[in-house]
C-alpha atoms as a PDB file:
ATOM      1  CA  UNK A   1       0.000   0.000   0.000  1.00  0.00           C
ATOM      2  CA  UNK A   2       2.861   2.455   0.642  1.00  0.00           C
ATOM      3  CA  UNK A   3       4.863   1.304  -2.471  1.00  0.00           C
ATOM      4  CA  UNK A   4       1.677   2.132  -4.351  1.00  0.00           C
ATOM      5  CA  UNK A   5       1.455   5.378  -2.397  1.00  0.00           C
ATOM      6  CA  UNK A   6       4.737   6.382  -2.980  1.00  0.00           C
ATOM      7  CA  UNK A   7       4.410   5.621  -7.023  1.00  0.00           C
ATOM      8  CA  UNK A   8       1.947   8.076  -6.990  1.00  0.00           C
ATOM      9  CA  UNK A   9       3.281  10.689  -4.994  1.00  0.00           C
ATOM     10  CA  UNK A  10       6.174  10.549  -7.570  1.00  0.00           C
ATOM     11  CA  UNK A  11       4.320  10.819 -10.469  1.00  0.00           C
ATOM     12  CA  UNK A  12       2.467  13.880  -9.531  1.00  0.00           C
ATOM     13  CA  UNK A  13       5.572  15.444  -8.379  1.00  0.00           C
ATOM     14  CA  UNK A  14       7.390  14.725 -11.973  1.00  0.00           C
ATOM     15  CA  UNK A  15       3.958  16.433 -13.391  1.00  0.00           C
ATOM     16  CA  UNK A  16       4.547  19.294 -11.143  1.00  0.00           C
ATOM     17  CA  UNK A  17       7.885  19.998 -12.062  1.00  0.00           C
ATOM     18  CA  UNK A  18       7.237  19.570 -16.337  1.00  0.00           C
ATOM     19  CA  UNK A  19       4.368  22.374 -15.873  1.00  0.00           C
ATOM     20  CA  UNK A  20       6.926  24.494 -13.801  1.00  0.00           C
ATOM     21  CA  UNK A  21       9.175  24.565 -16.655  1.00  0.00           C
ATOM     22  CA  UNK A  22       6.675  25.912 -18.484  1.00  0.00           C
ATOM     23  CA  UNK A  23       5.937  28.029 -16.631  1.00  0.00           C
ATOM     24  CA  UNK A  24       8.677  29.549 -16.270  1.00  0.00           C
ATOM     25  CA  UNK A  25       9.308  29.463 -19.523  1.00  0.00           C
ATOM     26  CA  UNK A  26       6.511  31.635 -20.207  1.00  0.00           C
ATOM     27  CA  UNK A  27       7.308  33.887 -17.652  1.00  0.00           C
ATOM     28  CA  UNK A  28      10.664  34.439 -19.297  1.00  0.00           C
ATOM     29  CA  UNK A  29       9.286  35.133 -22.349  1.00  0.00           C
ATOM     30  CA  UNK A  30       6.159  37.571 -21.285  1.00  0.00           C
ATOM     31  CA  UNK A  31       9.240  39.715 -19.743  1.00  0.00           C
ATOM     32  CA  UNK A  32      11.032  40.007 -22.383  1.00  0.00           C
ATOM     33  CA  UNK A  33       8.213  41.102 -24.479  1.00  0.00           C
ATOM     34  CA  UNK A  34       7.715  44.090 -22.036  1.00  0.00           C
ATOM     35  CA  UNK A  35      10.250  45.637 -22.822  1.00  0.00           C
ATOM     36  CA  UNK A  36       9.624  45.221 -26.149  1.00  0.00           C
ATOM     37  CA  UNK A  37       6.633  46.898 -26.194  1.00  0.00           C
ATOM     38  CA  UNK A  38       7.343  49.455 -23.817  1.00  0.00           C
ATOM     39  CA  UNK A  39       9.603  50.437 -26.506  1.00  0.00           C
ATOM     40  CA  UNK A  40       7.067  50.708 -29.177  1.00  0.00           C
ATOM     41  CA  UNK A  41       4.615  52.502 -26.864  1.00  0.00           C
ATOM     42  CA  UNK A  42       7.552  55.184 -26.245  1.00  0.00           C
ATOM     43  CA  UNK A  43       8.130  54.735 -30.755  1.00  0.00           C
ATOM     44  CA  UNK A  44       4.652  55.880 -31.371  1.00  0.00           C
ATOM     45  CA  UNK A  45       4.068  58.445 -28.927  1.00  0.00           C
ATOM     46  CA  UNK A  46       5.842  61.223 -30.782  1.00  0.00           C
ATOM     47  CA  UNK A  47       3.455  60.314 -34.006  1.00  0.00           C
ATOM     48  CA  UNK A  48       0.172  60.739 -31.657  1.00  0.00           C
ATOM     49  CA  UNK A  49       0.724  63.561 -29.881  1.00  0.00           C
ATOM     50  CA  UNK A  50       1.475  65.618 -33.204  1.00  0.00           C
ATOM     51  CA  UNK A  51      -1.238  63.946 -34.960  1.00  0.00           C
ATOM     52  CA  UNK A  52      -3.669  65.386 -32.081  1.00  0.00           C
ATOM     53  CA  UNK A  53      -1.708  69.055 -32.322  1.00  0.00           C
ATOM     54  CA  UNK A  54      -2.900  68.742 -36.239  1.00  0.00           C
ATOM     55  CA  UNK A  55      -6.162  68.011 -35.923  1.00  0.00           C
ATOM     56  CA  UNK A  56      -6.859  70.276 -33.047  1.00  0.00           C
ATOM     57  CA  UNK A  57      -5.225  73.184 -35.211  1.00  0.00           C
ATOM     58  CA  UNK A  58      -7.287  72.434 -38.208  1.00  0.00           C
ATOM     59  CA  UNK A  59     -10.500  72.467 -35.752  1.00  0.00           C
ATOM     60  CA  UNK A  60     -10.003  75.715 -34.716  1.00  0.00           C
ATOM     61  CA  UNK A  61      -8.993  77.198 -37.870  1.00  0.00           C
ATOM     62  CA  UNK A  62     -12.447  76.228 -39.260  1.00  0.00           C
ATOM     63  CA  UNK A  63     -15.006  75.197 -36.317  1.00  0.00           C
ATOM     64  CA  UNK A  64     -17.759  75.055 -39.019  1.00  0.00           C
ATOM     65  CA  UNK A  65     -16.618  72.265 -40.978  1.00  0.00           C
ATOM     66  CA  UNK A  66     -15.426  69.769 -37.801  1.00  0.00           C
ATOM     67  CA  UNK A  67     -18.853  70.416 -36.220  1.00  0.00           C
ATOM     68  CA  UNK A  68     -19.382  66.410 -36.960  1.00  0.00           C
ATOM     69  CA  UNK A  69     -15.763  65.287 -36.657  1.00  0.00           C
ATOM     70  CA  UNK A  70     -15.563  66.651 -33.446  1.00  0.00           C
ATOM     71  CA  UNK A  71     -17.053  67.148 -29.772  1.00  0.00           C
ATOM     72  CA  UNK A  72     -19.533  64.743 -28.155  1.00  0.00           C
ATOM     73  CA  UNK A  73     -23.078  64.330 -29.814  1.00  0.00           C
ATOM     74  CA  UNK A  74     -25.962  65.716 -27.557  1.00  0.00           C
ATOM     75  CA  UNK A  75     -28.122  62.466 -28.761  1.00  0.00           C
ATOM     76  CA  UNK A  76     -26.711  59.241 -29.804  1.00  0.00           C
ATOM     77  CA  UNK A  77     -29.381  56.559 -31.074  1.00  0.00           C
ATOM     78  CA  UNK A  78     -26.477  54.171 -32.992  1.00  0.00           C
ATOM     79  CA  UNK A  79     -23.434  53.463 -31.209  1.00  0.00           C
ATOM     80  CA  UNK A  80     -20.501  51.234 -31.909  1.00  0.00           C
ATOM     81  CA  UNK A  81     -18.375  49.475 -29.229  1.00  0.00           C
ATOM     82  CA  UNK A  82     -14.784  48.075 -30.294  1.00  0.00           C
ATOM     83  CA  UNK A  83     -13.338  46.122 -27.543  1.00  0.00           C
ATOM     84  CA  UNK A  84      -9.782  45.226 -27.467  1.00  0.00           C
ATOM     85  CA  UNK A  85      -8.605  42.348 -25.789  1.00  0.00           C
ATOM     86  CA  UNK A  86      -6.197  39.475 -26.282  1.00  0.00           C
ATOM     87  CA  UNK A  87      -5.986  36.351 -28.751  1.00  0.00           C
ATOM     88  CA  UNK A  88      -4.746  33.817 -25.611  1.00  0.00           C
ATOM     89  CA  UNK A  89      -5.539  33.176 -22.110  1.00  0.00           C
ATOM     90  CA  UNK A  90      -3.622  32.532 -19.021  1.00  0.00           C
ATOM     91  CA  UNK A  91      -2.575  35.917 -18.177  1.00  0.00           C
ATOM     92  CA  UNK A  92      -4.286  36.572 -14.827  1.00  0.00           C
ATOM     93  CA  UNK A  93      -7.550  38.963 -15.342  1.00  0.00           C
ATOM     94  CA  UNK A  94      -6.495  40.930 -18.109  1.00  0.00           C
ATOM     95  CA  UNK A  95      -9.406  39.363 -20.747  1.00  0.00           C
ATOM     96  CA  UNK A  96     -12.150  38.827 -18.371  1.00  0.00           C
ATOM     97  CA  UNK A  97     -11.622  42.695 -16.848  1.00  0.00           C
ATOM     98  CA  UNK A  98     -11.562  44.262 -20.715  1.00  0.00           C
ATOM     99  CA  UNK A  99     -14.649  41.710 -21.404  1.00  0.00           C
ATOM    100  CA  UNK A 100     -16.506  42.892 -18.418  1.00  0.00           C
ATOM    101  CA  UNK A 101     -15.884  46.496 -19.275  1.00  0.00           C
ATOM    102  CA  UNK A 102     -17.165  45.863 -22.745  1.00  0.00           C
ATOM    103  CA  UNK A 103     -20.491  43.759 -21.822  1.00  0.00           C
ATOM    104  CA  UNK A 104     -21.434  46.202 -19.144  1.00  0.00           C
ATOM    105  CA  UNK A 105     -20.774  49.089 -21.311  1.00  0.00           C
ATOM    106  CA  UNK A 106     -22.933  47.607 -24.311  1.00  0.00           C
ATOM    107  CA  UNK A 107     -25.865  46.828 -21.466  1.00  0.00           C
ATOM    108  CA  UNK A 108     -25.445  50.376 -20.353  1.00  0.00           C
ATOM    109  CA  UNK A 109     -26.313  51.945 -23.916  1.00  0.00           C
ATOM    110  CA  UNK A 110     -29.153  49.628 -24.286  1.00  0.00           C
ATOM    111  CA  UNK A 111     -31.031  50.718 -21.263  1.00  0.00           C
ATOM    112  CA  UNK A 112     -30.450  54.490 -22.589  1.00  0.00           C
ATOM    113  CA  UNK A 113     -32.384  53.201 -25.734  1.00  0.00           C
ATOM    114  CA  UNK A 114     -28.948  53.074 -27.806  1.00  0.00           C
ATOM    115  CA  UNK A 115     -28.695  50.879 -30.249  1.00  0.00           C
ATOM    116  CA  UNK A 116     -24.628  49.483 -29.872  1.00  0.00           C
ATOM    117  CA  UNK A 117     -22.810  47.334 -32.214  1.00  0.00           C
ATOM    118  CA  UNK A 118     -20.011  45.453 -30.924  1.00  0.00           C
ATOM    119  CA  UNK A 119     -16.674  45.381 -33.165  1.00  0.00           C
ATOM    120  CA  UNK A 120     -13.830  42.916 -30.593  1.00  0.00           C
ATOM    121  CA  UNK A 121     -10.084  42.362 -31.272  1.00  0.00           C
ATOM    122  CA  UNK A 122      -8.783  39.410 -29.636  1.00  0.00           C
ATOM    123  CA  UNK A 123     -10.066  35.259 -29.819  1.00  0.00           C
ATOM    124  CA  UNK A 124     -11.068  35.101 -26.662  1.00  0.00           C
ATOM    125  CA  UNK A 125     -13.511  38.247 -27.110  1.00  0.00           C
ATOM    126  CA  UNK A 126     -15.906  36.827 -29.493  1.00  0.00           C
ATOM    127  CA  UNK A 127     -16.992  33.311 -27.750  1.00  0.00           C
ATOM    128  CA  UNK A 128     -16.606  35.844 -24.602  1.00  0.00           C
ATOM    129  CA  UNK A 129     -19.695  37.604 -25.718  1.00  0.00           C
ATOM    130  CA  UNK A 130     -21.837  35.101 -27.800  1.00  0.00           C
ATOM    131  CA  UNK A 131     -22.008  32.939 -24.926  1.00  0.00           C
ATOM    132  CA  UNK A 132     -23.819  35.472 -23.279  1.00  0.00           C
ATOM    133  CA  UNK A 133     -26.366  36.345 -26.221  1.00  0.00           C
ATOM    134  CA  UNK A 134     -24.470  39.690 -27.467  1.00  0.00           C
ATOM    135  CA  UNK A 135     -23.952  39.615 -31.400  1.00  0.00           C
ATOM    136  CA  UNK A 136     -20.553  40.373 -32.716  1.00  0.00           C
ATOM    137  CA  UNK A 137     -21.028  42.362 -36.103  1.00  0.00           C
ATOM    138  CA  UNK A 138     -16.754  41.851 -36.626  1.00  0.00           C
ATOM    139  CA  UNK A 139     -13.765  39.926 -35.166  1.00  0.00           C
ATOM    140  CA  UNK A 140     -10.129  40.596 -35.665  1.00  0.00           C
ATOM    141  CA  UNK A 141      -7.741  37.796 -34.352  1.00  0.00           C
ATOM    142  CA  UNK A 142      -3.907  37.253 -34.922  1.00  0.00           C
ATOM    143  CA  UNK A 143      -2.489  40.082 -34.039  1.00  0.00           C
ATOM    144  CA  UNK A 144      -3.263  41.136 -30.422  1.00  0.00           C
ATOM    145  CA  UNK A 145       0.261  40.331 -28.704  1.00  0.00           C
ATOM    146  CA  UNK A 146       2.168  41.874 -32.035  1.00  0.00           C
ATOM    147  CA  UNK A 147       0.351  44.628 -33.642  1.00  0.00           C
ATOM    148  CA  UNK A 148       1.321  46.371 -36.325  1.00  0.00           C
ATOM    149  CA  UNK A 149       0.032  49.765 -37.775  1.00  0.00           C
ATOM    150  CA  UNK A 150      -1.667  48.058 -40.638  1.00  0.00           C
ATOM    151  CA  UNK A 151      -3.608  45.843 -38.559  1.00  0.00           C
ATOM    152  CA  UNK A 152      -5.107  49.579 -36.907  1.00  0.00           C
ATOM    153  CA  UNK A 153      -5.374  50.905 -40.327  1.00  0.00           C
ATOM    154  CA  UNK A 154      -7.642  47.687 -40.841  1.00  0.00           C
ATOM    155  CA  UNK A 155      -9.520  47.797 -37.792  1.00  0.00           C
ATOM    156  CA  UNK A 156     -10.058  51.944 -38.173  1.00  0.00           C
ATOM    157  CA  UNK A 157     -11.355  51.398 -41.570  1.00  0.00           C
ATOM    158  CA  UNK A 158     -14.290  49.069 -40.246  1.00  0.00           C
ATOM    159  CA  UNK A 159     -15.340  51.513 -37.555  1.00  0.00           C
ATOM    160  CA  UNK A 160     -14.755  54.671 -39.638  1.00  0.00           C
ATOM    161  CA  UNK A 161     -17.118  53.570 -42.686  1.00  0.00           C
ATOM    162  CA  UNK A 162     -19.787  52.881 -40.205  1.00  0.00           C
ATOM    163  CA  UNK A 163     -19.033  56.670 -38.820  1.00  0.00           C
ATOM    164  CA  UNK A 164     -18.728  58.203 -42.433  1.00  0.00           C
ATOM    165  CA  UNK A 165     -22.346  56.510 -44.140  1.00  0.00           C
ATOM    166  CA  UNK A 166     -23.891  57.549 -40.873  1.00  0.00           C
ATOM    167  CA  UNK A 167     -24.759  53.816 -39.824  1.00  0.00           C
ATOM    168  CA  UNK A 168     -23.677  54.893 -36.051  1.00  0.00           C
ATOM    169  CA  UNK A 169     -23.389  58.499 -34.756  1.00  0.00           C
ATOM    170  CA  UNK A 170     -20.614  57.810 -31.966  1.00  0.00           C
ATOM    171  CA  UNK A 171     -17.746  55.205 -31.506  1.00  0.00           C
ATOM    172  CA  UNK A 172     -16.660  54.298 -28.433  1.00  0.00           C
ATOM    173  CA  UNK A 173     -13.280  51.987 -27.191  1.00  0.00           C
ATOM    174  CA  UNK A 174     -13.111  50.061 -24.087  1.00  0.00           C
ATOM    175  CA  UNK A 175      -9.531  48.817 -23.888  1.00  0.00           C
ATOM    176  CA  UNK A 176      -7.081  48.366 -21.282  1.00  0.00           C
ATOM    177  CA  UNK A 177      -4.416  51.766 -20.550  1.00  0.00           C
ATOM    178  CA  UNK A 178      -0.892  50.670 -19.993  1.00  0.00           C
ATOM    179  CA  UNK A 179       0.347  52.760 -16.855  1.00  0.00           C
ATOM    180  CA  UNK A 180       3.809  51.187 -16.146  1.00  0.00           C
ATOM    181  CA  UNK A 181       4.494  47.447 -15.647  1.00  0.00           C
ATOM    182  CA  UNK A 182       3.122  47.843 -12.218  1.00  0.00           C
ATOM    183  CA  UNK A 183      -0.302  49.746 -13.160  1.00  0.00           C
ATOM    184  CA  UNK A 184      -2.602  48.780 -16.075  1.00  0.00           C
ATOM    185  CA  UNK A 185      -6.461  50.012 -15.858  1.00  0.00           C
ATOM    186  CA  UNK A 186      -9.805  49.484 -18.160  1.00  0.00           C
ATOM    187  CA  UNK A 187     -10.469  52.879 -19.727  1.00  0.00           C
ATOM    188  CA  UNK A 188     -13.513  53.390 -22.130  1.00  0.00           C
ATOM    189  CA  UNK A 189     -12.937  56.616 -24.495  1.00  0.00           C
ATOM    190  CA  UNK A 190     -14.661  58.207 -27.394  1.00  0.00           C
ATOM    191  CA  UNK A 191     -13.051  57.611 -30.871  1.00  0.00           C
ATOM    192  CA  UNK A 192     -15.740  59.064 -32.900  1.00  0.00           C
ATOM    193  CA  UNK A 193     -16.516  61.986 -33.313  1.00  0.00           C
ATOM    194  CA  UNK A 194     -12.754  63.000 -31.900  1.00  0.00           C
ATOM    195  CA  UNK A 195     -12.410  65.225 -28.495  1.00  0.00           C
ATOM    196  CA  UNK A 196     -10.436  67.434 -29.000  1.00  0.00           C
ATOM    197  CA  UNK A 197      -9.943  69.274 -25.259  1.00  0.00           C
ATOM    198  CA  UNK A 198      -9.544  65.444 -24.087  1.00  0.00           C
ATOM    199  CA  UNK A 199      -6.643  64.795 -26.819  1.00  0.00           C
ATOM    200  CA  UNK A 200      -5.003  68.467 -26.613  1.00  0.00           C
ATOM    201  CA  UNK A 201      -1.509  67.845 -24.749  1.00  0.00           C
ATOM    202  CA  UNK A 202      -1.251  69.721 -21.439  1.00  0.00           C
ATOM    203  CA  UNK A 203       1.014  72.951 -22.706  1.00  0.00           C
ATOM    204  CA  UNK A 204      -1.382  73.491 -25.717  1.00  0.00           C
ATOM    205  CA  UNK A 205      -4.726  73.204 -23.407  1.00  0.00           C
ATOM    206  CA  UNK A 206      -3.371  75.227 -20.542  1.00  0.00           C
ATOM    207  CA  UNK A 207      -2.144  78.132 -22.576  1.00  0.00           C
ATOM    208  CA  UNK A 208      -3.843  77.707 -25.932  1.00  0.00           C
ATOM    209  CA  UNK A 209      -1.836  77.529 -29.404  1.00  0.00           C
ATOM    210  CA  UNK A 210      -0.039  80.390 -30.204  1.00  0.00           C
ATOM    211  CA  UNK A 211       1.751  81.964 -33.841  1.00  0.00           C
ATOM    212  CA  UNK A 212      -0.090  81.788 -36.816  1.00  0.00           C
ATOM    213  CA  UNK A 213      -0.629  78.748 -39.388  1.00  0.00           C
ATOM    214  CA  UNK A 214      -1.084  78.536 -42.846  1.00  0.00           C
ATOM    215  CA  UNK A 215      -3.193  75.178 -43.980  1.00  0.00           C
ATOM    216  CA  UNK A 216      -2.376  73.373 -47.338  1.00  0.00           C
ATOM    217  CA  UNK A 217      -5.157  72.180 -48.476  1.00  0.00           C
ATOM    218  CA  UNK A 218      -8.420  74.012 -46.952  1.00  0.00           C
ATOM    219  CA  UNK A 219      -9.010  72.831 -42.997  1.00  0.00           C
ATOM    220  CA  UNK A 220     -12.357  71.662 -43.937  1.00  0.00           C
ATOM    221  CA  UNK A 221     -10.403  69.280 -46.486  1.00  0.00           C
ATOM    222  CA  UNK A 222      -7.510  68.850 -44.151  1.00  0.00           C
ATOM    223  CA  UNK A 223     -10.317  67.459 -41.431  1.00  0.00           C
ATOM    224  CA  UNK A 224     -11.489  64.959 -43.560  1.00  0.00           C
ATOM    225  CA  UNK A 225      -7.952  63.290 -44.665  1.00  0.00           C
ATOM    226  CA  UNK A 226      -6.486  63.906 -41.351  1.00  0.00           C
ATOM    227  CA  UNK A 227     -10.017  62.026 -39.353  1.00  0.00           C
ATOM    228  CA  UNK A 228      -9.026  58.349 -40.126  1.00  0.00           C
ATOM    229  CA  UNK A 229      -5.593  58.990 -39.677  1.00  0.00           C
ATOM    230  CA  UNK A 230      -5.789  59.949 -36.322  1.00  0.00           C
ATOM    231  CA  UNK A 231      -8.216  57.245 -35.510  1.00  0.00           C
ATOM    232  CA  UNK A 232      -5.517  55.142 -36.955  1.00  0.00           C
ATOM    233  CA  UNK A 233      -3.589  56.361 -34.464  1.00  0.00           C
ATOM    234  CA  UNK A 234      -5.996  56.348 -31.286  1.00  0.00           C
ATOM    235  CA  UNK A 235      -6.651  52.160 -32.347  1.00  0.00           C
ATOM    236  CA  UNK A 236      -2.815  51.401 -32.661  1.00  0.00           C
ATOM    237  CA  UNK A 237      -1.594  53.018 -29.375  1.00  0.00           C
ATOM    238  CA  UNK A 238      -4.830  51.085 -27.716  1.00  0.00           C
ATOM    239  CA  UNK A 239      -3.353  47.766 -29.316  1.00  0.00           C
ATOM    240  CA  UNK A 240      -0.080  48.868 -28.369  1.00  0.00           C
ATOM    241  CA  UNK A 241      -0.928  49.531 -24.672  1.00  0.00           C
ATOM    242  CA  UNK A 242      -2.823  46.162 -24.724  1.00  0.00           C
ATOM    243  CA  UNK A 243      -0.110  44.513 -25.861  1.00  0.00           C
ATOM    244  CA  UNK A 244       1.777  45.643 -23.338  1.00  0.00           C
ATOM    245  CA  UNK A 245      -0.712  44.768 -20.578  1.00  0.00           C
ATOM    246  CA  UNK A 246      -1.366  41.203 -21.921  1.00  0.00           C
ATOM    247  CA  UNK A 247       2.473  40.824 -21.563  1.00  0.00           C
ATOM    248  CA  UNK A 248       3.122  42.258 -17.932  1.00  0.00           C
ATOM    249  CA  UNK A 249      -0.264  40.087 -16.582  1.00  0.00           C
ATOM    250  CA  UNK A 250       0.927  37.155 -18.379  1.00  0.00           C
ATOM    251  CA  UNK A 251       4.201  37.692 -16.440  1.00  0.00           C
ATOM    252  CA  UNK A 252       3.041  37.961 -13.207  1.00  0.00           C
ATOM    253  CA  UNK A 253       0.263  34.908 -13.650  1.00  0.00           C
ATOM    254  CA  UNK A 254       3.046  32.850 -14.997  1.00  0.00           C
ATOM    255  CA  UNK A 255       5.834  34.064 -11.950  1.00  0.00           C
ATOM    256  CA  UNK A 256       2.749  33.438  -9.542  1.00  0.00           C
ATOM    257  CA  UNK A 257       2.171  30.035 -11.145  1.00  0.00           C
ATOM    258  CA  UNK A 258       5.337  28.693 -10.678  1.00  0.00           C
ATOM    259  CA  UNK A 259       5.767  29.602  -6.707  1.00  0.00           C
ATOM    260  CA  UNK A 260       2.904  27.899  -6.163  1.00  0.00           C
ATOM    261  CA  UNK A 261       4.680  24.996  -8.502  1.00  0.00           C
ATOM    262  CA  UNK A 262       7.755  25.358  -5.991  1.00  0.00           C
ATOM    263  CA  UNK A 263       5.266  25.191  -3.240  1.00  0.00           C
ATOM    264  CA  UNK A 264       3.075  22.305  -3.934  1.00  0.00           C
ATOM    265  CA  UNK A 265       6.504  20.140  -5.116  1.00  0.00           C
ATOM    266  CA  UNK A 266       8.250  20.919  -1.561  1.00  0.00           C
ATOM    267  CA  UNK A 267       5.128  19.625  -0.050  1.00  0.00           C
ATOM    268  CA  UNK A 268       4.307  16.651  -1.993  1.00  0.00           C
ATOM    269  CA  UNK A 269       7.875  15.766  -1.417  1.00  0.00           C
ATOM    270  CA  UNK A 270       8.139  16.025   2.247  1.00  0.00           C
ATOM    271  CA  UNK A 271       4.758  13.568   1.725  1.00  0.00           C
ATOM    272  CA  UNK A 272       6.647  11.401   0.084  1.00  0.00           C
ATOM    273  CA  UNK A 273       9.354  11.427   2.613  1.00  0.00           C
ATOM    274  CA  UNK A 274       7.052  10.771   5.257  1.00  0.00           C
ATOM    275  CA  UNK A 275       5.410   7.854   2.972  1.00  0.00           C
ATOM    276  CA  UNK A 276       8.824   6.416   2.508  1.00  0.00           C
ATOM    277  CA  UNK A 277       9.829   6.462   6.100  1.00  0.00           C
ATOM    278  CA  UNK A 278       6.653   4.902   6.996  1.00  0.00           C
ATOM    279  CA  UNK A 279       7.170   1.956   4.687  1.00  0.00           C
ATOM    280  CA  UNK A 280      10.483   1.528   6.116  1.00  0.00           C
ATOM    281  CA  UNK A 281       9.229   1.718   9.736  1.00  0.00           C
ATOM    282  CA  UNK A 282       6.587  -1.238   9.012  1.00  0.00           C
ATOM    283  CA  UNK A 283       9.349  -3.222   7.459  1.00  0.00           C
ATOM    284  CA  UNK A 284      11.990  -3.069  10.398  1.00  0.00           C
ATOM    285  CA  UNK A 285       8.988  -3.887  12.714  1.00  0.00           C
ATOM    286  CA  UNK A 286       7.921  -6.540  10.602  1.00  0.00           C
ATOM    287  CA  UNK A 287      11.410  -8.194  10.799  1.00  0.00           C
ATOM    288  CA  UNK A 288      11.866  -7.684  14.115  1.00  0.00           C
ATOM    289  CA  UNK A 289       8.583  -9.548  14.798  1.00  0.00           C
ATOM    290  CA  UNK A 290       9.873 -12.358  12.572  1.00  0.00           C
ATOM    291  CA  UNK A 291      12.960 -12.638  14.193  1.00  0.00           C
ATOM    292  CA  UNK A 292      11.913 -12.217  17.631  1.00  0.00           C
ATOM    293  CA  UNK A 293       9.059 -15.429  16.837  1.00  0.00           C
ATOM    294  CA  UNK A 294      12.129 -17.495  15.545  1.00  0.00           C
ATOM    295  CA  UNK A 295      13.838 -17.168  18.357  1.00  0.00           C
ATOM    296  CA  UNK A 296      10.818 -17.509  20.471  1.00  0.00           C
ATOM    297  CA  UNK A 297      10.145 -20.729  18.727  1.00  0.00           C
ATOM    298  CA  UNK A 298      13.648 -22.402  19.361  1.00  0.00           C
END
């Protein structure tokens, strides 16, 4: 019965210690992507915040013509949602908190009488929200932990031709803001139409724009080229900054995975000391009762 015991105990603590090297593994390999994308976030930055400058130049060189570009609508009847969120699991609560977000924000619109449309990035978004009776009007998978600027120009060319023909009147994205590797958050902003005060940087807000400038072509024109590329650039920094998140939970669920690996191992070994020593106990008493019969018998 102990031999039996002990055959177990070992086989559950070789099991233990092939899904801590995996672990691990993927620990390693979540923190090196980090930095990666930490890097790109910092890349990128530069493009957005003059990107925003532009637009919010062109805006008030010709308030007329952004009128539906920009500012919040006073009543929105049609509504799209785009949820970002990744294309694998096992990275703590970093799907299920961008998921949540998402489904609570699509209930929310509903019970103002909004009709929302739900646009997800990410595989585990989609089977997320059918399961719960939500229709998903468009998927995009493959690229969550690796985006690349085409795969925004993709995803802002969906949500901008429902904008343009007037199927919606106001886009909104629930994604997850990367603070620093030790602070991530769900945020849900306004894409469409763009806000302006909300994207102006600090200097430019705080003590308006200053010097005069000179717009090749028209601003009204300018507005309308300039519109899906700076939603282009809204939907890649929020695939950038879930990137990033993805990898920094992934880290931590995978470091917090294999102490508890550590953990279990030490204590189904000191079981299977205990096991051992208890088989050997039985055995010395065992021939020591033999013996001590023989002897007895003679």
């Amino acid at each position: 019965m102990a031999g039996g015991q002990e055959r177990t105990l070992r086989r559950r603590i070789k099991t233990v210690q092939a899904t801590r090297k995996i672990t691990k593994a993927m620990e390693l390999i979540a923190a090196s992507q980090i930095t990666r994308s930490q890097a790109r976030l910092s890349a990128n930055r530069g493009y957005r915040d003059g990107m925003r400058r532009i637009v919010l130049e062109a805006a008030q060189a010709d308030s007329t013509a952004a009128r539906h570009l920009l500012g919040t609508p006073e009543r929105v009847e049609r509504a799209l949602v785009l949820v970002v969120a990744g294309d694998r699991g096992l990275s703590g609560a970093y799907n299920a908190s961008v998921l949540r977000a998402g489904e609570h924000l699509v209930g929310s619109l509903r019970a103002q009488g909004t009709t929302a449309r739900l646009v997800v990035v990410g595989k585990k978004a989609a089977p997320y929200y059918r399961f719960r009776g939500l229709s998903v009007e468009r998927s995009f998978v493959g690229f969550a932990d690796r985006p690349t600027f085409a795969d925004a120009r993709d995803v802002a060319a969906h949500v901008a031709a429902s904008f343009v023909e007037g199927d919606v009147q106001q886009v909104l994205l629930v994604s997850t803001r990367f603070h620093s590797a030790g602070s991530q958050s769900v945020a849900t902003v306004q894409l469409l139409p763009l806000v302006v005060d909300a994207t102006a940087a600090p200097s430019e807000a705080s003590a308006g724009l200053r010097g005069y400038t000179e717009f090749e072509p028209e601003p009204e024109r300018l507005l309308r080229e300039l519109t899906p590329r700076a939603l282009e650039s809204e939907i890649f920094r929020a695939l950038l900054e879930g990137a990033a998140s993805f990898h920094t939970s992934q880290q931590r669920a995978m470091a917090a995975a294999t102490d508890n690996a550590d953990e279990l191992g030490q204590t189904l070994t000191r079981i299977m000391n205990r096991a051992r020593q208890d088989s050997i106990t039985t055995e010395i008493m065992e021939i020591v009762g033999g013996a001590e019969a023989l002897r007895t018998g003679k």
